[in-house]
PDB file of N, CA and C in Angstrom:
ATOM      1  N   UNK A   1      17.588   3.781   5.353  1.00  0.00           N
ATOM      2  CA  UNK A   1      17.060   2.982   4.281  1.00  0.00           C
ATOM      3  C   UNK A   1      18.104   1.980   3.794  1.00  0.00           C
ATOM      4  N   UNK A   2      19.012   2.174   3.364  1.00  0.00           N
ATOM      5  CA  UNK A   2      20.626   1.534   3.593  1.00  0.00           C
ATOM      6  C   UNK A   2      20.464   0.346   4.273  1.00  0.00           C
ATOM      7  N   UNK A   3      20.501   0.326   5.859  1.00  0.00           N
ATOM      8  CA  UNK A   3      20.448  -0.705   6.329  1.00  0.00           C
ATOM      9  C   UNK A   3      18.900  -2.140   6.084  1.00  0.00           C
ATOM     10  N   UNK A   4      18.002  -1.438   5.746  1.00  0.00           N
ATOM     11  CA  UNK A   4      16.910  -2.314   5.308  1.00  0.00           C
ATOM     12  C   UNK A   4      16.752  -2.693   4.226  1.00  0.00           C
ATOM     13  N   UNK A   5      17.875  -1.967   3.166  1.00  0.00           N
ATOM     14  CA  UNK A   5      18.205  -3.096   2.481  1.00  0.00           C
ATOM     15  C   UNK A   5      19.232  -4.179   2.369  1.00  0.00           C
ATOM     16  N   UNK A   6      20.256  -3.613   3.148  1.00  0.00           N
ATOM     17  CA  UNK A   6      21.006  -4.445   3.307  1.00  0.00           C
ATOM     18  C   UNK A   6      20.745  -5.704   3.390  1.00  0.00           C
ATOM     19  N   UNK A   7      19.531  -5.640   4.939  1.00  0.00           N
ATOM     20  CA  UNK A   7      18.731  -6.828   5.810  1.00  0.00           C
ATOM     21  C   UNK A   7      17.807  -7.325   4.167  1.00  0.00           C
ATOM     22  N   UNK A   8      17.404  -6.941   3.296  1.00  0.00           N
ATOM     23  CA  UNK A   8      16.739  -7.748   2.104  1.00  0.00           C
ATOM     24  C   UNK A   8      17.883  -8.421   1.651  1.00  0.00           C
ATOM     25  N   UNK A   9      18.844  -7.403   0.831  1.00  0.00           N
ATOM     26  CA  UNK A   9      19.919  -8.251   0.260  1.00  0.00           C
ATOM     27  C   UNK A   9      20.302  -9.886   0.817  1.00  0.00           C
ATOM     28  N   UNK A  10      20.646  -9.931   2.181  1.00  0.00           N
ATOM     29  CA  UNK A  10      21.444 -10.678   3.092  1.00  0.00           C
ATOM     30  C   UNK A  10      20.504 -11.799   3.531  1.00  0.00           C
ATOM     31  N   UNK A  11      18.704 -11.708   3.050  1.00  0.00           N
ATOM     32  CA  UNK A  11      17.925 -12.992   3.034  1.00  0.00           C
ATOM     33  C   UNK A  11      18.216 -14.191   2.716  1.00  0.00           C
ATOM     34  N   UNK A  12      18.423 -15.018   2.965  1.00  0.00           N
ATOM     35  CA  UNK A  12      18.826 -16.425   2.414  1.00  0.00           C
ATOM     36  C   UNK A  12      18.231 -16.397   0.793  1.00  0.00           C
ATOM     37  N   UNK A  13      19.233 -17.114   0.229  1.00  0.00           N
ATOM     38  CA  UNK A  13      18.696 -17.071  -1.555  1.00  0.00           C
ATOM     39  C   UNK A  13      19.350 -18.151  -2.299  1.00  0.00           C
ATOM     40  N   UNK A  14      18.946 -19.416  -2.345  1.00  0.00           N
ATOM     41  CA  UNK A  14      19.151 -20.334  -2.921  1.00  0.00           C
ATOM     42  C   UNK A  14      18.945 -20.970  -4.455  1.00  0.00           C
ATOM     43  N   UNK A  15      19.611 -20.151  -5.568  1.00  0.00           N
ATOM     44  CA  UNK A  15      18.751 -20.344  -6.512  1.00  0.00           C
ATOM     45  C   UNK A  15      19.276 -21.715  -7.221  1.00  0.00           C
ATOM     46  N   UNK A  16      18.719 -22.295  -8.310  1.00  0.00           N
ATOM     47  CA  UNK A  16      19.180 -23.301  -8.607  1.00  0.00           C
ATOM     48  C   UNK A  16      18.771 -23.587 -10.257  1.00  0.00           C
ATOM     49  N   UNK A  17      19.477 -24.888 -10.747  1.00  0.00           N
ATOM     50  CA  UNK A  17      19.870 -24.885 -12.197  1.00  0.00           C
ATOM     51  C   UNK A  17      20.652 -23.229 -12.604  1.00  0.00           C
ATOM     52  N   UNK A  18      20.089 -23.048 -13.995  1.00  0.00           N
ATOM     53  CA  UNK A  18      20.603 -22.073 -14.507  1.00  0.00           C
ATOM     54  C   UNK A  18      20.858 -20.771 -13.707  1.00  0.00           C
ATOM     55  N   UNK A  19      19.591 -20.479 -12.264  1.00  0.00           N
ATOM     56  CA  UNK A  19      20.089 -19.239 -12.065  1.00  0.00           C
ATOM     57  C   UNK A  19      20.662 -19.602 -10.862  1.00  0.00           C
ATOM     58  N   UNK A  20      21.496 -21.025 -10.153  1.00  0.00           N
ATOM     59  CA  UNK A  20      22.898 -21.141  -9.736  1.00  0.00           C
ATOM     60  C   UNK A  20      23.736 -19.883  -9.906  1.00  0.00           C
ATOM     61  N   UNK A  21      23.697 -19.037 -11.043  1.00  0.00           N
ATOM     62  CA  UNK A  21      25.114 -18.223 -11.842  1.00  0.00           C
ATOM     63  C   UNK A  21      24.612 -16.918 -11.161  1.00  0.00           C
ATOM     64  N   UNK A  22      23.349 -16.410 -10.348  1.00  0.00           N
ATOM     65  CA  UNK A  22      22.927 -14.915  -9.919  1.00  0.00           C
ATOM     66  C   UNK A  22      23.448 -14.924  -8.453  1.00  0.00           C
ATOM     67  N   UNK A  23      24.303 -13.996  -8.670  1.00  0.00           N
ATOM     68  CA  UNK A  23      24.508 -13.109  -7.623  1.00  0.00           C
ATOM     69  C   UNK A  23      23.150 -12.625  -7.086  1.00  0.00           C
ATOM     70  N   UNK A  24      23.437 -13.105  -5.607  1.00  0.00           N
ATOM     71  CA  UNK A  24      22.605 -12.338  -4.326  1.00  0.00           C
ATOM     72  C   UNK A  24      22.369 -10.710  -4.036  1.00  0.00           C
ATOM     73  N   UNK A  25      23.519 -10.423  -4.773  1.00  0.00           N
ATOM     74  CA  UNK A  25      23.623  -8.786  -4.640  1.00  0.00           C
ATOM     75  C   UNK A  25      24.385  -8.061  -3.313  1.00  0.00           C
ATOM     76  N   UNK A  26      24.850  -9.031  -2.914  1.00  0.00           N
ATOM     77  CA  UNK A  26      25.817  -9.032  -1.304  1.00  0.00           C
ATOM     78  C   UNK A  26      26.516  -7.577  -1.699  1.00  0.00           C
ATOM     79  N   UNK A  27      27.564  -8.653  -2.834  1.00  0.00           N
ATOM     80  CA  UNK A  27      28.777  -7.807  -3.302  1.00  0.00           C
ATOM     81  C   UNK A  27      28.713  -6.887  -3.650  1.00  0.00           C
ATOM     82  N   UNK A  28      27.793  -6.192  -4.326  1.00  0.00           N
ATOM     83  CA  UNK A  28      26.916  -5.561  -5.238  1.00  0.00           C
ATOM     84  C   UNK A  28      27.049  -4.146  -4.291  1.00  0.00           C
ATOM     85  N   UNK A  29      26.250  -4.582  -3.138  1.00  0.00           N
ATOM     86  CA  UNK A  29      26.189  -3.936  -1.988  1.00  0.00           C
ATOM     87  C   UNK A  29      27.107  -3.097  -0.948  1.00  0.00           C
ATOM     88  N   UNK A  30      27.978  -4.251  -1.111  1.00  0.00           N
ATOM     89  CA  UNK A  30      29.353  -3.607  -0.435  1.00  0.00           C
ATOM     90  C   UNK A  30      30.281  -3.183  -0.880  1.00  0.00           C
ATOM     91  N   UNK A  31      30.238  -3.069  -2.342  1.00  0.00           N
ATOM     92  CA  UNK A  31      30.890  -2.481  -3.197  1.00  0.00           C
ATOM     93  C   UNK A  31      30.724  -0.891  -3.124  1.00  0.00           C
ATOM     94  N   UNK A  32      29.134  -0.884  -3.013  1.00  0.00           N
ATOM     95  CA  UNK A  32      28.280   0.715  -2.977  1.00  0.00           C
ATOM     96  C   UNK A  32      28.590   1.145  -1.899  1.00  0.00           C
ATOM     97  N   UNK A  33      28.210   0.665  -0.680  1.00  0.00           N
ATOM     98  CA  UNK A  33      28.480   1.359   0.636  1.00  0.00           C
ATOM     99  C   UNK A  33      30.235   1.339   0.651  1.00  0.00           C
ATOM    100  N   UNK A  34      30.989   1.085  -0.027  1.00  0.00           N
ATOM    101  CA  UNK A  34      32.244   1.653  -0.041  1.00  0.00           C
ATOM    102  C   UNK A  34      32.773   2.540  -0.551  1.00  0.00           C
ATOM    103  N   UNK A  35      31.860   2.862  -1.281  1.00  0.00           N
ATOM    104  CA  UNK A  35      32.010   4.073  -2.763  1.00  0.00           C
ATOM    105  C   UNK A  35      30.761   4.189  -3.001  1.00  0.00           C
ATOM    106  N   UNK A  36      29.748   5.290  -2.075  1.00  0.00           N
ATOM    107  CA  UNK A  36      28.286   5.773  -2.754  1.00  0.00           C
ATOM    108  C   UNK A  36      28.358   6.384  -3.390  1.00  0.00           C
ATOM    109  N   UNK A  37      28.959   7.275  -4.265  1.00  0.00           N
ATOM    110  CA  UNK A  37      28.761   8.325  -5.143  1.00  0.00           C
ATOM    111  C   UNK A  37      29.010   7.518  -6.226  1.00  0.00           C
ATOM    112  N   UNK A  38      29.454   5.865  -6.265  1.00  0.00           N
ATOM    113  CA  UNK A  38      29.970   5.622  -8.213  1.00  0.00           C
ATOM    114  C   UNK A  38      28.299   4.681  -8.770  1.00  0.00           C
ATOM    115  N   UNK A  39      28.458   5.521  -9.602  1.00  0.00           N
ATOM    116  CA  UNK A  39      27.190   5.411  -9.862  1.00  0.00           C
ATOM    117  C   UNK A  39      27.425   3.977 -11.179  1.00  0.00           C
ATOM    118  N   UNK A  40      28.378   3.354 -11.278  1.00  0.00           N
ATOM    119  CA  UNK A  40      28.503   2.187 -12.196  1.00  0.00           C
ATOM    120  C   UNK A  40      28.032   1.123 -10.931  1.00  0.00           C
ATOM    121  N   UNK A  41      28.940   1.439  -9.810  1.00  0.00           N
ATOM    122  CA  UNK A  41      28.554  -0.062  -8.414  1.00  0.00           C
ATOM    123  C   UNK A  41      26.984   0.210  -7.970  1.00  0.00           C
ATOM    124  N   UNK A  42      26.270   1.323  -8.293  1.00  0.00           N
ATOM    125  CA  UNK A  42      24.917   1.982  -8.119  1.00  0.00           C
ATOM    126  C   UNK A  42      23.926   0.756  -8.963  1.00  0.00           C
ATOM    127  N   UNK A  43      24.533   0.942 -10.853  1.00  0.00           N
ATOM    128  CA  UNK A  43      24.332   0.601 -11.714  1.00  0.00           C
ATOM    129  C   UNK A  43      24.406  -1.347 -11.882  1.00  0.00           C
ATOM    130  N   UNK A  44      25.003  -1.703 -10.964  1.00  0.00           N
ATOM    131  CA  UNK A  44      25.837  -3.098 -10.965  1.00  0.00           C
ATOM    132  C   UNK A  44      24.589  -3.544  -9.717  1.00  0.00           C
ATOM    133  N   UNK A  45      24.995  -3.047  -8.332  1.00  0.00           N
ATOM    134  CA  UNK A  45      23.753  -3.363  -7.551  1.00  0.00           C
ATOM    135  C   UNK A  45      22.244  -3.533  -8.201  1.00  0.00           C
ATOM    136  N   UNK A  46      21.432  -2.346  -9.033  1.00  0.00           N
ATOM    137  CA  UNK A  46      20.729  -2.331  -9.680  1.00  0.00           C
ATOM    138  C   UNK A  46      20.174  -3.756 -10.213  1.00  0.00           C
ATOM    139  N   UNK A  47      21.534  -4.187 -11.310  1.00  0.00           N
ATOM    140  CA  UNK A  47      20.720  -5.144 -11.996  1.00  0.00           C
ATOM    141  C   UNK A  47      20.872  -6.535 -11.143  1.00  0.00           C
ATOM    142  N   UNK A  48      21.546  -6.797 -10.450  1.00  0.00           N
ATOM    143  CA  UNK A  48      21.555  -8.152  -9.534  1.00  0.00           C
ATOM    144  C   UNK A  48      20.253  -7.379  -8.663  1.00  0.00           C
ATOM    145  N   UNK A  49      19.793  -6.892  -8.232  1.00  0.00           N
ATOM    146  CA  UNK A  49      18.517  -7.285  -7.571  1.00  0.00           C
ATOM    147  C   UNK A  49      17.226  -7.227  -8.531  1.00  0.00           C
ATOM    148  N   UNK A  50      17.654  -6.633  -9.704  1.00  0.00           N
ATOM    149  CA  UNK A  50      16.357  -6.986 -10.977  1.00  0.00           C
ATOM    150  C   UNK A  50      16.577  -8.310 -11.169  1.00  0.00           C
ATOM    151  N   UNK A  51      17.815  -8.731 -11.355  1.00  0.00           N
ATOM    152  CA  UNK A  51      17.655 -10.512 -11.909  1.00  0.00           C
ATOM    153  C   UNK A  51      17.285 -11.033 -10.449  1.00  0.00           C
ATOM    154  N   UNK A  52      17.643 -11.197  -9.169  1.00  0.00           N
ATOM    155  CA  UNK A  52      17.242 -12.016  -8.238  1.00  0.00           C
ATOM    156  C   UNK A  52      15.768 -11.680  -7.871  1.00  0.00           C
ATOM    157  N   UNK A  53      15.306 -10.592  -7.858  1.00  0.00           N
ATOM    158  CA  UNK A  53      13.634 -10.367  -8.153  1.00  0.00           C
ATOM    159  C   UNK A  53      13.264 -11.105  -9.253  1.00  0.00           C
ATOM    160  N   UNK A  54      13.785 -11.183 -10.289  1.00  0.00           N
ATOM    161  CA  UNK A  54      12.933 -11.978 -11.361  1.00  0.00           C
ATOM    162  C   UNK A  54      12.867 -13.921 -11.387  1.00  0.00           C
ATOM    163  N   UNK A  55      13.571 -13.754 -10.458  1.00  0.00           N
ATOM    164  CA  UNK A  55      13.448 -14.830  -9.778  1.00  0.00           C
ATOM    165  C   UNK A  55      12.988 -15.721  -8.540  1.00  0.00           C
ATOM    166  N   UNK A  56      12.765 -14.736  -7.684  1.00  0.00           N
ATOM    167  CA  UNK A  56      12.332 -14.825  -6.192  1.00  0.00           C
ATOM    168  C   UNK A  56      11.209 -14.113  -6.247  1.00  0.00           C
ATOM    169  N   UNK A  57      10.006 -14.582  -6.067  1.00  0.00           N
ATOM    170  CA  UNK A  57       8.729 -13.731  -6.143  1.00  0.00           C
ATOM    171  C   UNK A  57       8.879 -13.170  -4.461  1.00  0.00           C
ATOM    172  N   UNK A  58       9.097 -13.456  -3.448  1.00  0.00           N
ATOM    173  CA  UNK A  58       9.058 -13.089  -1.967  1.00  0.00           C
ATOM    174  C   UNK A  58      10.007 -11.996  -2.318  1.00  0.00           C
ATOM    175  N   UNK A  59      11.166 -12.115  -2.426  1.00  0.00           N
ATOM    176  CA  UNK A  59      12.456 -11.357  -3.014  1.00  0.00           C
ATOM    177  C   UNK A  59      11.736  -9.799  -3.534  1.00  0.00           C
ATOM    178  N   UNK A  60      11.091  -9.849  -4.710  1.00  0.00           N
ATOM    179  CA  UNK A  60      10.567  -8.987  -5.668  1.00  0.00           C
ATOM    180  C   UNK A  60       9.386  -8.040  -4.624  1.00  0.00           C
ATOM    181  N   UNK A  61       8.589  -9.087  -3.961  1.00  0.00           N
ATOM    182  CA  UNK A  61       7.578  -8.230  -3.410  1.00  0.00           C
ATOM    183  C   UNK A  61       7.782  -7.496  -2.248  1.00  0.00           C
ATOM    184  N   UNK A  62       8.914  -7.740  -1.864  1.00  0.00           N
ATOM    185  CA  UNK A  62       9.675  -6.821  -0.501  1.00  0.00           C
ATOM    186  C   UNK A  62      10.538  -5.996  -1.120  1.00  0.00           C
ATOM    187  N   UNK A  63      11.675  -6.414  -2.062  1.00  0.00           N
ATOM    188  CA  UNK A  63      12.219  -4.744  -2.596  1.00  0.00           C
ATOM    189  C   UNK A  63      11.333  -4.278  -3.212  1.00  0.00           C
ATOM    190  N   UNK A  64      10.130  -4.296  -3.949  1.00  0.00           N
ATOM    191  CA  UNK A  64       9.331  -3.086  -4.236  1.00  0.00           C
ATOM    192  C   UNK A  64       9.224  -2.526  -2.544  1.00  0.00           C
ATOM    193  N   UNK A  65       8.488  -3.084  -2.125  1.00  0.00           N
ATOM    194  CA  UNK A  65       7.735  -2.739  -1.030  1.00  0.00           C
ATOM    195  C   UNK A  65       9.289  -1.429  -0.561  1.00  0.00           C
ATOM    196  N   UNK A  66      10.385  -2.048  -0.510  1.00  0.00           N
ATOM    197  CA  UNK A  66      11.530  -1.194   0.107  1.00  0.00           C
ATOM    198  C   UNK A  66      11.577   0.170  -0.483  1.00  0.00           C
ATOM    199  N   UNK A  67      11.606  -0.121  -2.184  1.00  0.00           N
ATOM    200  CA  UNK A  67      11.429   1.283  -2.764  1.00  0.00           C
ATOM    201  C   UNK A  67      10.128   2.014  -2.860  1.00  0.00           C
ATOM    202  N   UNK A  68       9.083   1.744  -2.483  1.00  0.00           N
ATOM    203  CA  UNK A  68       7.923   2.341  -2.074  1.00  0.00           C
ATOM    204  C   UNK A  68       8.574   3.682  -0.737  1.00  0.00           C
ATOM    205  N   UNK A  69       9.123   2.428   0.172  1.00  0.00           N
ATOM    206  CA  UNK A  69       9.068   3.666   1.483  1.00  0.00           C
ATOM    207  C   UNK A  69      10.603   4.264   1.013  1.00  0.00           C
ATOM    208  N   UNK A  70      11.461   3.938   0.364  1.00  0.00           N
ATOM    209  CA  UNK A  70      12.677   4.893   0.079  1.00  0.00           C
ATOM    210  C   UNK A  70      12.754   5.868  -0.787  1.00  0.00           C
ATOM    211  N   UNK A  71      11.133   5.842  -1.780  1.00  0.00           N
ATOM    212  CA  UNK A  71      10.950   7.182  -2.708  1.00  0.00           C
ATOM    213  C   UNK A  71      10.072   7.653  -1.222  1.00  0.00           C
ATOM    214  N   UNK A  72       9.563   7.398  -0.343  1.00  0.00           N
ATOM    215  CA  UNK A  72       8.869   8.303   0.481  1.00  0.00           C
ATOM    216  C   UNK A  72       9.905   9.333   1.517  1.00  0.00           C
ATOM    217  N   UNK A  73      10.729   8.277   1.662  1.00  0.00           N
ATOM    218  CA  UNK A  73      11.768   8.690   2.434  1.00  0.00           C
ATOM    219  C   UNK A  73      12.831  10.301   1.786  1.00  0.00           C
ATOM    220  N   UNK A  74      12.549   9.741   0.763  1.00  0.00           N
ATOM    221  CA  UNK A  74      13.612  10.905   0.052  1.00  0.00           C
ATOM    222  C   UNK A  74      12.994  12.140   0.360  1.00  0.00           C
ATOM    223  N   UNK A  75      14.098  12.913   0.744  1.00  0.00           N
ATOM    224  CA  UNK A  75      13.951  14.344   1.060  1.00  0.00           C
ATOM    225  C   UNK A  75      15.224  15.015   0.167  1.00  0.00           C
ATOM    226  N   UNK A  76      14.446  15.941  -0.540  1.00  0.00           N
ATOM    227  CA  UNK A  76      15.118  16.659  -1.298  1.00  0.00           C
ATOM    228  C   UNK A  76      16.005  18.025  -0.664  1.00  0.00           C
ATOM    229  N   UNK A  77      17.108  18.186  -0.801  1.00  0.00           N
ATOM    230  CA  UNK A  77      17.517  19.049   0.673  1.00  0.00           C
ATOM    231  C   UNK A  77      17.141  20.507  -0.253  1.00  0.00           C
ATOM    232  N   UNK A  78      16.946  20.797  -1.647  1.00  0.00           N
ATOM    233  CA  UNK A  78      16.376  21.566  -2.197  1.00  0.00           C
ATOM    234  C   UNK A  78      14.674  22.195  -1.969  1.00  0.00           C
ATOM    235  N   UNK A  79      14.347  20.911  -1.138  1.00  0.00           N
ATOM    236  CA  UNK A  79      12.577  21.030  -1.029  1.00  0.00           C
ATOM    237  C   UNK A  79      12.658  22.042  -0.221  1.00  0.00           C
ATOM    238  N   UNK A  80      11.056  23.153   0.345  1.00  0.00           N
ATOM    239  CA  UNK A  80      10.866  23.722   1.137  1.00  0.00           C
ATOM    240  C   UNK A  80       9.490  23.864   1.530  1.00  0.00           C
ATOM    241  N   UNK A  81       8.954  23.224   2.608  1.00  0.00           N
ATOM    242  CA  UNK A  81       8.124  22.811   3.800  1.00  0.00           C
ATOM    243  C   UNK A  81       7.563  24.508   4.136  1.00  0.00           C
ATOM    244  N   UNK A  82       7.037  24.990   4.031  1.00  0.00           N
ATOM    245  CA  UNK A  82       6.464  26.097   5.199  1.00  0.00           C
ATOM    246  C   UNK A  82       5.299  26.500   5.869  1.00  0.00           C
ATOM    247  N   UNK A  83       5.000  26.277   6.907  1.00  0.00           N
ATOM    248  CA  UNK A  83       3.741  26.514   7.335  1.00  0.00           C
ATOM    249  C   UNK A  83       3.171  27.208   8.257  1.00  0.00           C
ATOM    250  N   UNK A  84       2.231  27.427   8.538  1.00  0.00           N
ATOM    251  CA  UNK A  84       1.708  28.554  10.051  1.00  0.00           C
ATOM    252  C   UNK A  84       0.436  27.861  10.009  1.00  0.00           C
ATOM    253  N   UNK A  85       0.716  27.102  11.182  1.00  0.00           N
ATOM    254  CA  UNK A  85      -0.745  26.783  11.816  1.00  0.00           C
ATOM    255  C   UNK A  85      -1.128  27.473  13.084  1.00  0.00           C
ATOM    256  N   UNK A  86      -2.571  27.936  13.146  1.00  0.00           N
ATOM    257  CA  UNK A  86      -2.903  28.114  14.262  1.00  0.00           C
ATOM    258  C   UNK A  86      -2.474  29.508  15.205  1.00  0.00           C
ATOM    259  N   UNK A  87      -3.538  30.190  15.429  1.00  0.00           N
ATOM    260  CA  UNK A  87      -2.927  31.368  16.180  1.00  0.00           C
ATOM    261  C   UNK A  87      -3.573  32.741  15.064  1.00  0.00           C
ATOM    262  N   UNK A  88      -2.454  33.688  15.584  1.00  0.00           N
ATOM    263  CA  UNK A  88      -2.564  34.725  14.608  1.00  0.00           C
ATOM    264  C   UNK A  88      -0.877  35.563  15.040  1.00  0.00           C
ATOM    265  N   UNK A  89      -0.597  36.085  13.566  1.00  0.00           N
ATOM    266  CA  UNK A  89       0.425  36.706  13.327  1.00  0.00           C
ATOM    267  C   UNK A  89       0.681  37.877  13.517  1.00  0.00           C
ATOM    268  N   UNK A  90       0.823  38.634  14.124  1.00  0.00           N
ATOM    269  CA  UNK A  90       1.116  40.568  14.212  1.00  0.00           C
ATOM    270  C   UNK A  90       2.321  40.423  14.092  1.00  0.00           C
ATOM    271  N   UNK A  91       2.068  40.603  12.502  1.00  0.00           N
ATOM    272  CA  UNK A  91       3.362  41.284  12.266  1.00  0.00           C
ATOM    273  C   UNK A  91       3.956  40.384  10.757  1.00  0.00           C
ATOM    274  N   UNK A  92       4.841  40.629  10.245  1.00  0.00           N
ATOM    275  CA  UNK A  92       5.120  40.376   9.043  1.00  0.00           C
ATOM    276  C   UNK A  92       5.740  39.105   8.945  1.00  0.00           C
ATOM    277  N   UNK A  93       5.267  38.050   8.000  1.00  0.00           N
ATOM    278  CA  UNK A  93       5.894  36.405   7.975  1.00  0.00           C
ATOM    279  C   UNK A  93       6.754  36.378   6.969  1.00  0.00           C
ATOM    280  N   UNK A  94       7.330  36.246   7.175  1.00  0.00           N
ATOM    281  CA  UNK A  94       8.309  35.709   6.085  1.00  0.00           C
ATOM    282  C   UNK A  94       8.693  33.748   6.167  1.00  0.00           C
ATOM    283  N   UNK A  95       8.785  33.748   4.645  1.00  0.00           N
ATOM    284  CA  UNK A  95       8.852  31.982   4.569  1.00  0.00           C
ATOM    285  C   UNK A  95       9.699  31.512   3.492  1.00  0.00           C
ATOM    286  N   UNK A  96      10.495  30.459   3.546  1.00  0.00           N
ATOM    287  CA  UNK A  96      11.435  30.640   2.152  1.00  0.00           C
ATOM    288  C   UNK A  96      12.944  29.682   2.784  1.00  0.00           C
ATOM    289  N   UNK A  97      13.726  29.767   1.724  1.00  0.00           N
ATOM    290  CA  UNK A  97      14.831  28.968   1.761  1.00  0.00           C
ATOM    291  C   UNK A  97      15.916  29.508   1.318  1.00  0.00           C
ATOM    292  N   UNK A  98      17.351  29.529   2.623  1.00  0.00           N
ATOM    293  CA  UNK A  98      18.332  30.261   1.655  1.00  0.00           C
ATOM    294  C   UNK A  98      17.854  32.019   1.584  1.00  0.00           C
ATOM    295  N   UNK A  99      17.566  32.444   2.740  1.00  0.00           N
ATOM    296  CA  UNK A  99      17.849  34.015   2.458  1.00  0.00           C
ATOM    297  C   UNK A  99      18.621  34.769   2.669  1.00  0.00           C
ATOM    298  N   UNK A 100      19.514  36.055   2.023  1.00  0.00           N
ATOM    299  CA  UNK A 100      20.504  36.373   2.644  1.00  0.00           C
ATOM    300  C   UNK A 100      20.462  38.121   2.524  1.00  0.00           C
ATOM    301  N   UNK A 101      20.929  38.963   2.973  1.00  0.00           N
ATOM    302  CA  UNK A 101      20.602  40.163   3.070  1.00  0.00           C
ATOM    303  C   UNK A 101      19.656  41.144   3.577  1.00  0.00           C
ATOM    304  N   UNK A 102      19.135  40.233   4.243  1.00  0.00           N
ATOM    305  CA  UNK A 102      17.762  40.628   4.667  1.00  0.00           C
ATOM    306  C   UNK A 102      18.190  41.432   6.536  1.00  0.00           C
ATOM    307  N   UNK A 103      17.745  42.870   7.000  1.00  0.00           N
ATOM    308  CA  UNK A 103      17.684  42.894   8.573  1.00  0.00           C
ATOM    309  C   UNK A 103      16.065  43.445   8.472  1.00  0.00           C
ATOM    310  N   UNK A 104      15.607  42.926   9.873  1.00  0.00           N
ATOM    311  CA  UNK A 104      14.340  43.627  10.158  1.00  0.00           C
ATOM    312  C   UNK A 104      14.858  44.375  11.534  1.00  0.00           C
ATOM    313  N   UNK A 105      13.592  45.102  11.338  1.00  0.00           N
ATOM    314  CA  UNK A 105      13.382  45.882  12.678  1.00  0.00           C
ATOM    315  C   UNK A 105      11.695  46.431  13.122  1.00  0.00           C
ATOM    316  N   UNK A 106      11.897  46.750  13.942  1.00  0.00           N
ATOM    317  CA  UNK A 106      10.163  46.546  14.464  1.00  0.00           C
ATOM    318  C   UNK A 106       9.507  47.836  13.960  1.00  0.00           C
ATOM    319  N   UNK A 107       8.009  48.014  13.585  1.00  0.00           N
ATOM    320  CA  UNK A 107       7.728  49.203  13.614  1.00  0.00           C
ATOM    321  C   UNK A 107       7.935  49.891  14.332  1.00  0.00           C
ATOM    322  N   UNK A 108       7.946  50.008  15.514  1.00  0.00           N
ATOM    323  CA  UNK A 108       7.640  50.801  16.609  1.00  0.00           C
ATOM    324  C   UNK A 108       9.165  51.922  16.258  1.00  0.00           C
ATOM    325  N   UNK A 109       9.934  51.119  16.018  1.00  0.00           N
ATOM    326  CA  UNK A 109      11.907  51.278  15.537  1.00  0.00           C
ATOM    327  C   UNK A 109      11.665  53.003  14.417  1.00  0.00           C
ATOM    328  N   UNK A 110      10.985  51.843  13.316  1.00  0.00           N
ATOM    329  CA  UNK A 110      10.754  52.829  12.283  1.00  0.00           C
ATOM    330  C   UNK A 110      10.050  54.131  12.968  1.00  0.00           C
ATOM    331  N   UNK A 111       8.905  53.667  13.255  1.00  0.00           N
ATOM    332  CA  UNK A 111       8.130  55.375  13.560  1.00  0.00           C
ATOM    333  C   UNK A 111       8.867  56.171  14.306  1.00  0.00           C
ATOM    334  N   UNK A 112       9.375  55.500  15.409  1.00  0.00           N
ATOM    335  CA  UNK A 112      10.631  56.302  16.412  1.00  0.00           C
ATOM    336  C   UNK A 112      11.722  57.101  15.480  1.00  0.00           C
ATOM    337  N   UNK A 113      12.128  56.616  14.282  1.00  0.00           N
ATOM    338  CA  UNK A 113      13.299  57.327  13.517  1.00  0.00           C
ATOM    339  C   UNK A 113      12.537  58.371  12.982  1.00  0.00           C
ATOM    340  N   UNK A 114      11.421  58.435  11.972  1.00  0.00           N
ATOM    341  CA  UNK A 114      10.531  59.753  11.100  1.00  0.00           C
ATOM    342  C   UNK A 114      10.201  60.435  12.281  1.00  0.00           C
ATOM    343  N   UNK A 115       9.634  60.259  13.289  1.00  0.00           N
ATOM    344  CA  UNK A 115       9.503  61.456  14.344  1.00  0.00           C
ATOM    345  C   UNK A 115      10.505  62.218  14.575  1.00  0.00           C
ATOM    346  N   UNK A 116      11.893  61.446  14.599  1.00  0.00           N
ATOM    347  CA  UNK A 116      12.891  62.416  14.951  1.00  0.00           C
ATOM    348  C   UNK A 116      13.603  63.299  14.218  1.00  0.00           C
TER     349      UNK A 116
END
């Protein structure tokens, strides 16, 4: 996602009179991908592409469009997906994230031990 915006950022952007003074958001940019975790160059990128959107209607209607598919994109590494399609199960499912302590063993295991 990174790189497609980059490719927005880096569109030709000619503004003129007063908003001559807006940053493209280049810098903005390469400031972040040098330091992703600071969330002020996060904060700084941010508003240079709110002011050059509020200026560039083409501009505006492609970074939405970008953050459309980059909230889709986000995967929460906290999320958890589980599914069973199709078929049938003999035998016990387990589903989940992060388990620890857990051994199985087969019935057949168990009944073999109470017989003996």
């Amino acid at each position: 996602m990174f790189s497609r915006l980059a490719a927005l950022v880096r569109r030709p952007f000619t503004p003129t009179g007063e908003a001559a003074i807006v940053t493209t958001g280049e810098a903005e940019l390469e400031a972040l991908r040098q330091s992703p975790a600071n969330a002020q160059l996060a904060q700084a990128l941010v508003a240079a592409l709110t002011e050059r959107a509020a200026l560039d209607a083409d501009f505006h209607r492609q970074l939405h469009a970008w953050e459309g598919q980059a909230r889709q994109a986000h995967i929460d590494p906290s999320d958890v997906n589980n599914t069973i399609s199709g078929g049938t199960q003999n035998g016990p499912v387990l589903q989940g994230r992060d388990m620890y302590g857990f051994s199985f063993s087969s019935s057949a295991a168990l009944t073999d031990q109470r017989e003996a």
